[in-house]
Protein backbone atom coordinates (compact mmCIF):
# COMPACT_ATOMS: atom_id res chain seq x y z
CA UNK A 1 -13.28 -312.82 0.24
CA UNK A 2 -10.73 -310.71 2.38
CA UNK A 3 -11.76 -307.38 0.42
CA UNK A 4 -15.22 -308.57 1.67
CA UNK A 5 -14.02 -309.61 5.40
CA UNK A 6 -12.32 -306.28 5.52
CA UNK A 7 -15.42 -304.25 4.43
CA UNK A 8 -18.00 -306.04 6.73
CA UNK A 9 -15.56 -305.43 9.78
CA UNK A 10 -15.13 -301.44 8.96
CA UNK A 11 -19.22 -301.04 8.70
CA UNK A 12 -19.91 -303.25 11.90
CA UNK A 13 -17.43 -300.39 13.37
CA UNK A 14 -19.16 -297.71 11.82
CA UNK A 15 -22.22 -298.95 13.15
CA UNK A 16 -20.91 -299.73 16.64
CA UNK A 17 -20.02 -295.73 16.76
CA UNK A 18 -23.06 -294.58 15.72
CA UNK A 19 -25.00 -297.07 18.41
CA UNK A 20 -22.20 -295.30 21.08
CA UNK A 21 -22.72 -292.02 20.22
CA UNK A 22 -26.48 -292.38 20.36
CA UNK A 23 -26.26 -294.02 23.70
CA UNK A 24 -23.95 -291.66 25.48
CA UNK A 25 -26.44 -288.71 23.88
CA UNK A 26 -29.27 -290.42 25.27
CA UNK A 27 -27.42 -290.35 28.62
CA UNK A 28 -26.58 -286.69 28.60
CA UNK A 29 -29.96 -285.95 27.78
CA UNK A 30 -31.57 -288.31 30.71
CA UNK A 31 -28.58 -286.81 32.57
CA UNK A 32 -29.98 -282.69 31.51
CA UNK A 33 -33.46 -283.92 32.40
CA UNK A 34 -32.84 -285.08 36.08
CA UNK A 35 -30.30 -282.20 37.08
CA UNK A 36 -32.66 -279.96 38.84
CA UNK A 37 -32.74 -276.32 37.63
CA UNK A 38 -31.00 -273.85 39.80
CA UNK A 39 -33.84 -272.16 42.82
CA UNK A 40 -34.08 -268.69 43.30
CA UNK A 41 -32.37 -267.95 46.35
CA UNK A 42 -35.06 -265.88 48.59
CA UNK A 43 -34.60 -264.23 51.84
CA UNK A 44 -36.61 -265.13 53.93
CA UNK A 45 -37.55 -262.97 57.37
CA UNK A 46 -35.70 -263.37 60.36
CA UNK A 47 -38.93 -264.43 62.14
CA UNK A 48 -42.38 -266.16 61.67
CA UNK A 49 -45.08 -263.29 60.03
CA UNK A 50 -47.64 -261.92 61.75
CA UNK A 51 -50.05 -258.75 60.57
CA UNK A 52 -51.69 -256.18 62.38
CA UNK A 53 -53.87 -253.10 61.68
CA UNK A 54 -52.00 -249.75 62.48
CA UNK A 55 -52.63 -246.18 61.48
CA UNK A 56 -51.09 -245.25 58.14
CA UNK A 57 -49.94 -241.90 58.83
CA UNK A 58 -48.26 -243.06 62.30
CA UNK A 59 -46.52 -246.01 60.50
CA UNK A 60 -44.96 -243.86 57.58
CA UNK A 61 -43.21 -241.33 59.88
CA UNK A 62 -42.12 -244.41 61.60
CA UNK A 63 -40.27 -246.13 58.85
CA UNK A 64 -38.47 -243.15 57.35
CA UNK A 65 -39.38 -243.66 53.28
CA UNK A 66 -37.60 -247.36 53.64
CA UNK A 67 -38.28 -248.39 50.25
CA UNK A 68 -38.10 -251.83 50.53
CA UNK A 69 -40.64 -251.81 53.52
CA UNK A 70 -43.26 -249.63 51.33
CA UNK A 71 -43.08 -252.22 48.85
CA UNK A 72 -44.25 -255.00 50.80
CA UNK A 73 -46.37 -252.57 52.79
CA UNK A 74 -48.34 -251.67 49.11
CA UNK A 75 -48.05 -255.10 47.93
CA UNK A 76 -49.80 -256.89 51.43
CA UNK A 77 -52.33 -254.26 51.16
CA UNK A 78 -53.37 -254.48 46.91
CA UNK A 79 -52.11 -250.55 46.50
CA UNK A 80 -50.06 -247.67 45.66
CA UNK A 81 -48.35 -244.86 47.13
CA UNK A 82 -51.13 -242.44 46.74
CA UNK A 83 -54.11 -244.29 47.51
CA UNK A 84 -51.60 -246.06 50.62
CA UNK A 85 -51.54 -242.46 52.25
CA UNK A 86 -55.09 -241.83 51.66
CA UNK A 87 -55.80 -244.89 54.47
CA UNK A 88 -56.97 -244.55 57.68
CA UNK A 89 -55.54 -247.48 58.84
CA UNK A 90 -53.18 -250.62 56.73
CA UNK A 91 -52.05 -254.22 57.27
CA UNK A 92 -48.60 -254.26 57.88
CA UNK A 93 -46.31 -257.88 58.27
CA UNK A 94 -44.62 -257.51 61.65
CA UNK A 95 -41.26 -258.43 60.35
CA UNK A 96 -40.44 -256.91 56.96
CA UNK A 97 -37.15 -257.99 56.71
CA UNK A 98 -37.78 -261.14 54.03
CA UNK A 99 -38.11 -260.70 50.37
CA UNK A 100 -41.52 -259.92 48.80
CA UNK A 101 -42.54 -263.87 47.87
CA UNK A 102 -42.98 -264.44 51.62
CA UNK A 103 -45.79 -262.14 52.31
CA UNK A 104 -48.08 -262.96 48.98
CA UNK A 105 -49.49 -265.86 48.42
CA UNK A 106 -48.17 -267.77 45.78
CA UNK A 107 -45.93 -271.18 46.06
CA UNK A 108 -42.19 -270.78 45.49
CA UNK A 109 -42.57 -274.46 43.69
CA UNK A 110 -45.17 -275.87 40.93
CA UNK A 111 -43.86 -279.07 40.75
CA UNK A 112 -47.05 -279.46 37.40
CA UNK A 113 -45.12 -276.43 35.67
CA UNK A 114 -41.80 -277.73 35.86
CA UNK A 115 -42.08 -278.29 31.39
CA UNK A 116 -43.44 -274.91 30.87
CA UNK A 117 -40.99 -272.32 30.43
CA UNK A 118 -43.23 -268.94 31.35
CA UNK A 119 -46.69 -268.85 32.56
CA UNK A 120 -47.95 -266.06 34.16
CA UNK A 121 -51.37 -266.50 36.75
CA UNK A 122 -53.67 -264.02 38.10
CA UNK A 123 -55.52 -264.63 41.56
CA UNK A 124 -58.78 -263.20 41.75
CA UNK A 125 -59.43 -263.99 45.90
CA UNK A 126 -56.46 -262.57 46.69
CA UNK A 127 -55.72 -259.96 43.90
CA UNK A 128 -52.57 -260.96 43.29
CA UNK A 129 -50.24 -262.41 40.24
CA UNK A 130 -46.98 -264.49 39.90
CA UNK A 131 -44.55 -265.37 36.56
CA UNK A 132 -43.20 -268.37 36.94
CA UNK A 133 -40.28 -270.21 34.95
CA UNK A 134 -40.03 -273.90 34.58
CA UNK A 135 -41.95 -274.09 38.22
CA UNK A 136 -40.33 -271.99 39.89
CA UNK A 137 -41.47 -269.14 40.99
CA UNK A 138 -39.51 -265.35 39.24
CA UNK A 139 -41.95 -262.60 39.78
CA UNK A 140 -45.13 -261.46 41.99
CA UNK A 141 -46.92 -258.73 43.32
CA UNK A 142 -50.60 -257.03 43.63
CA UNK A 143 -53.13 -256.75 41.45
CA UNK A 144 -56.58 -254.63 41.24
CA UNK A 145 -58.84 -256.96 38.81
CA UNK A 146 -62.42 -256.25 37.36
CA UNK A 147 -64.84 -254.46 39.59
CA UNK A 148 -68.15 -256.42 40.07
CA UNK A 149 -70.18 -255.11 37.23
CA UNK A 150 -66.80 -255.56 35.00
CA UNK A 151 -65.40 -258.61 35.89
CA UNK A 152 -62.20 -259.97 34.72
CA UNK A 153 -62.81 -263.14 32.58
CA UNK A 154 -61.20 -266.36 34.20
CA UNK A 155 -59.67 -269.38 32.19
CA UNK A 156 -56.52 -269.73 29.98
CA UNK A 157 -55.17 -267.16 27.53
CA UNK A 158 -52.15 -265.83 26.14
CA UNK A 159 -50.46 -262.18 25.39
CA UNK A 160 -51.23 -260.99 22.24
CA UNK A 161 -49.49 -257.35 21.13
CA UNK A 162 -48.47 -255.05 23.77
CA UNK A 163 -47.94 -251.10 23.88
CA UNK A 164 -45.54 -248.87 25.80
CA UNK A 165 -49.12 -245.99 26.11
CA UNK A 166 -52.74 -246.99 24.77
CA UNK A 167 -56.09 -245.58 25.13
CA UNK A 168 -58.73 -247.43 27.06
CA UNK A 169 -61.56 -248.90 24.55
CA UNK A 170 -63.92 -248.40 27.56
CA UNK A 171 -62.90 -244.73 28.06
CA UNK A 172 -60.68 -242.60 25.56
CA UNK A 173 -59.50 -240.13 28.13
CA UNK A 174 -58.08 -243.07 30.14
CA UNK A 175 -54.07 -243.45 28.90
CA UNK A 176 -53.22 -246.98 29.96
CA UNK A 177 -49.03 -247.45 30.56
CA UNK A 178 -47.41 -250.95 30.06
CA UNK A 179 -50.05 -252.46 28.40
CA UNK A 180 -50.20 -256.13 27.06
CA UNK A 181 -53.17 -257.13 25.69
CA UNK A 182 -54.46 -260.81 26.45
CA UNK A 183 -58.14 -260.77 24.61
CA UNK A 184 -58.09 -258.74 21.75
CA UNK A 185 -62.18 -258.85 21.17
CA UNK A 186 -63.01 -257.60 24.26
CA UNK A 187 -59.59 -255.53 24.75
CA UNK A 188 -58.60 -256.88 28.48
CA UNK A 189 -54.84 -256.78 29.70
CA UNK A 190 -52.86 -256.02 31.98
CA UNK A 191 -51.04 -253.00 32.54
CA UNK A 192 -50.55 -250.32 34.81
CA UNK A 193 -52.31 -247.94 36.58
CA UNK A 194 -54.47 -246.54 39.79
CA UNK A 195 -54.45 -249.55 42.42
CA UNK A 196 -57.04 -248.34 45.14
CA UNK A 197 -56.94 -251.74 46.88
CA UNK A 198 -59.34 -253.39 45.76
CA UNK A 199 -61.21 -254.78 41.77
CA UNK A 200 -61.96 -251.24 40.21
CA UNK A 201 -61.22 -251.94 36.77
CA UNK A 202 -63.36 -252.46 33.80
CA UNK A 203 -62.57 -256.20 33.45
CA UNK A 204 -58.46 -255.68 32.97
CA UNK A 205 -55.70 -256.07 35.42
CA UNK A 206 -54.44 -253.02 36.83
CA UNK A 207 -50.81 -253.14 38.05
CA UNK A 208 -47.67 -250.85 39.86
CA UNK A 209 -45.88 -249.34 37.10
CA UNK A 210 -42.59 -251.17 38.61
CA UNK A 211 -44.71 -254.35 37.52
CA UNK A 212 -46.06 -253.59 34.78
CA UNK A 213 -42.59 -252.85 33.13
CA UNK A 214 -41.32 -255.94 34.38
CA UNK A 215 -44.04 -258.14 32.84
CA UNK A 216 -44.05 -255.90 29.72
CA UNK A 217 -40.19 -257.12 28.75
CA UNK A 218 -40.73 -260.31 30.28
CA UNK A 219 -43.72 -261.74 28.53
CA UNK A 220 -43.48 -262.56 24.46
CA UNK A 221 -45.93 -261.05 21.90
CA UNK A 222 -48.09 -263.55 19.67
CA UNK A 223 -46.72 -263.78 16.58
CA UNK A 224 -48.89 -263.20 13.18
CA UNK A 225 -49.22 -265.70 9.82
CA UNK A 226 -51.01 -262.35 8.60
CA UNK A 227 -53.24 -259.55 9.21
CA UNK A 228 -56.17 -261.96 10.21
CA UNK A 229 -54.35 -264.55 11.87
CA UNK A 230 -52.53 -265.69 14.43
CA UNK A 231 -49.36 -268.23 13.82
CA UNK A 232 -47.61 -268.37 17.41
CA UNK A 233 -49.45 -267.23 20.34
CA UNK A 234 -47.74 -265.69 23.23
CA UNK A 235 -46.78 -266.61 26.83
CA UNK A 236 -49.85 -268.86 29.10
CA UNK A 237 -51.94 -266.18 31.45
CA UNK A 238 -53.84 -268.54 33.78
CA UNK A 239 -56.49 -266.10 35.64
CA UNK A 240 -58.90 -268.18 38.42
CA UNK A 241 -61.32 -267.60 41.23
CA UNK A 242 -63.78 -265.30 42.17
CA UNK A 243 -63.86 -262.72 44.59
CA UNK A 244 -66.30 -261.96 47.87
CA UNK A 245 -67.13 -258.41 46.71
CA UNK A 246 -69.58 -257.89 49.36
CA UNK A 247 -67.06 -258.68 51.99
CA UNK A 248 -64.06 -257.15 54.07
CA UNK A 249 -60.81 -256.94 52.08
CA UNK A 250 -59.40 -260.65 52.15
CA UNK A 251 -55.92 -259.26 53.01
CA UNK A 252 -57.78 -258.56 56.65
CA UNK A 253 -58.04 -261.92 57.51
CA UNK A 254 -54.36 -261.95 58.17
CA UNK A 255 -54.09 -260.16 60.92
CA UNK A 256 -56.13 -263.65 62.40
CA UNK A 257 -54.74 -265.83 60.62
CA UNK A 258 -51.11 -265.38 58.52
CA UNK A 259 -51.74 -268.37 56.28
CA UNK A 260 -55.44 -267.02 55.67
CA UNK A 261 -54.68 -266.25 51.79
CA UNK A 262 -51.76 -268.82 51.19
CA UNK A 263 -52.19 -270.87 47.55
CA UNK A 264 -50.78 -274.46 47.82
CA UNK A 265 -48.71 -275.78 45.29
CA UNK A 266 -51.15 -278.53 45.42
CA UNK A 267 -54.60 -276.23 44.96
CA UNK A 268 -52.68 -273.93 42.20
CA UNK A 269 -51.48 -277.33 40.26
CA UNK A 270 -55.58 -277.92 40.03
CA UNK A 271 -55.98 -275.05 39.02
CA UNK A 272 -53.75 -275.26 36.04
CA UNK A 273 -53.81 -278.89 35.18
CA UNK A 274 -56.66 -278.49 33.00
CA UNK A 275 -54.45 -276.29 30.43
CA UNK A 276 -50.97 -277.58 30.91
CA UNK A 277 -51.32 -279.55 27.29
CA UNK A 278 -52.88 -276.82 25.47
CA UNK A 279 -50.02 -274.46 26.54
CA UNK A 280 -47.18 -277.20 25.97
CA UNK A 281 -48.57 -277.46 22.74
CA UNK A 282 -48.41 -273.99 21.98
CA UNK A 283 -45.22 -273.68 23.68
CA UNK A 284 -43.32 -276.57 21.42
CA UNK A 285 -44.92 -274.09 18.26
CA UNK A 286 -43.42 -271.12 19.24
CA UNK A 287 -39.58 -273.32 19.51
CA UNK A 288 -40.28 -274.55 16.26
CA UNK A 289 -40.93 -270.87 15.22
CA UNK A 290 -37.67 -269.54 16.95
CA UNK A 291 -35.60 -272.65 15.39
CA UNK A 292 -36.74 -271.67 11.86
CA UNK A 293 -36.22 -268.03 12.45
CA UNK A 294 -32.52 -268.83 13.34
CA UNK A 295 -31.52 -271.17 10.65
């Protein structure tokens, strides 16, 4: 009876452990999930934006090849350096001083992708495209989509293989830089090349070199069971909207109104809602993958 005694004590122990373990685990792991994740620390302009027209030539001498300024200059107006000096006239912020995210449109915060880890989205009013991490917002800049013959298919999809140089399938003589496929049967992507400020393309998403290298290492490739199919996908592209082609440039409107083209984290959360599951899904495969693969 005392071996017995003895016994029954040491396993109500054991199990006592096991119960405190699993409790202070649970703990940490409510703990993990409320700690917000660290914010990208942004700098923002030393004074409320406004935009006015001015005449391009004028306006380069005036700056003195201030890098940082041309960016936001190309990025406010959907461009490049070439096609930039080729206008008559641009839209230019009248404080450049802040960091890029303040003069495109998209929401620092999405509160509704706070459980995805990458997503990136593609905004076809305002031609422009952000990668964001767990909600918050890492990456953005301008975009030239599909022309209006040609134009870019909306809707959720994901990156599939990706190329340092291709060939166009709409034109062989076309070399296409950074490329990262994201519909393999009709052979859209994004990657980089001429930005003339405004949807040229032939249904892909034309981008500055600077980011389409950027997205290139940032984004994952799909992963393959075999030739024919596809085991993991790769990272969420969300691409919405539609675009007034027989209007004025959109990015106009903000010399009337600075807020003209702002997304709210509120409108892009509708926007996304409808594929949040179908990319958490895909997303818990593709952790399961990378868990295997290290075992």
């Amino acid at each position: 009876m005392k071996k017995l005694y003895y016994i029954s004590n040491i396993l109500l122990l054991v199990v006592l452990v096991v119960l405190g373990s699993c409790k202070r685990n649970e703990t940490v792991a409510r703990t993990e999930k409320a700690t917000p994740k660290k914010t990208i620390e942004y700098k923002k302009p030393e004074s409320s934006i406004s935009f006015h027209f001015v005449k391009t030539k004028q306006w380069l001498d005036s700056i003195k090849s201030d890098s940082t300024k041309l960016d936001i200059a190309y990025a406010v107006n959907r461009t490049d350096k070439a096609n930039f000096a080729k206008m008559d006239s641009v839209v230019i912020p009248s404080d450049l001083s802040g960091d890029l995210v303040y003069y495109l449109p998209f929401p620092l915060h999405v509160s509704a992708l706070e459980d995805v880890s990458k997503v990136l989205i593609f905004s076809y009013p305002t031609q422009t495209f952000a990668a964001y991490e767990n909600g918050e917002l890492v990456y953005t800049g301008p975009t030239n989509m599909g022309r209006k013959k040609d134009q870019t298919p909306t809707g959720l999809f994901f990156t599939n293989w990706k190329a340092e140089k291709t060939t166009s399938t709409f034109n062989d003589e076309w070399d296409l830089k950074w490329n990262f496929n994201i519909e393999n049967k009709l052979g859209v992507g994004f990657h980089q090349y001429e930005l003339p400020g405004y949807p040229a393309s032939h249904s892909c998403l034309r981008l500055l070199e600077k980011d389409a290298k950027y997205l290139y290492k940032w984004a994952d490739e799909w992963i393959l069971k075999d030739a024919e199919n596809v085991k993991v996908k790769g990272t969420p592209v969300i691409v919405f909207g539609s675009y007034n082609f027989d209007g004025p440039k959109p990015w106009f409107e903000l010399v009337n109104d600075p807020k003209a083209l702002n997304i709210s984290e509120s409108e892009l959360e509708t926007q996304v809602q409808p594929f949040v599951q179908k990319i958490l899904e895909n997303q818990k495969v593709r952790d399961t993958e990378k868990q295997t693969a290290a075992l």
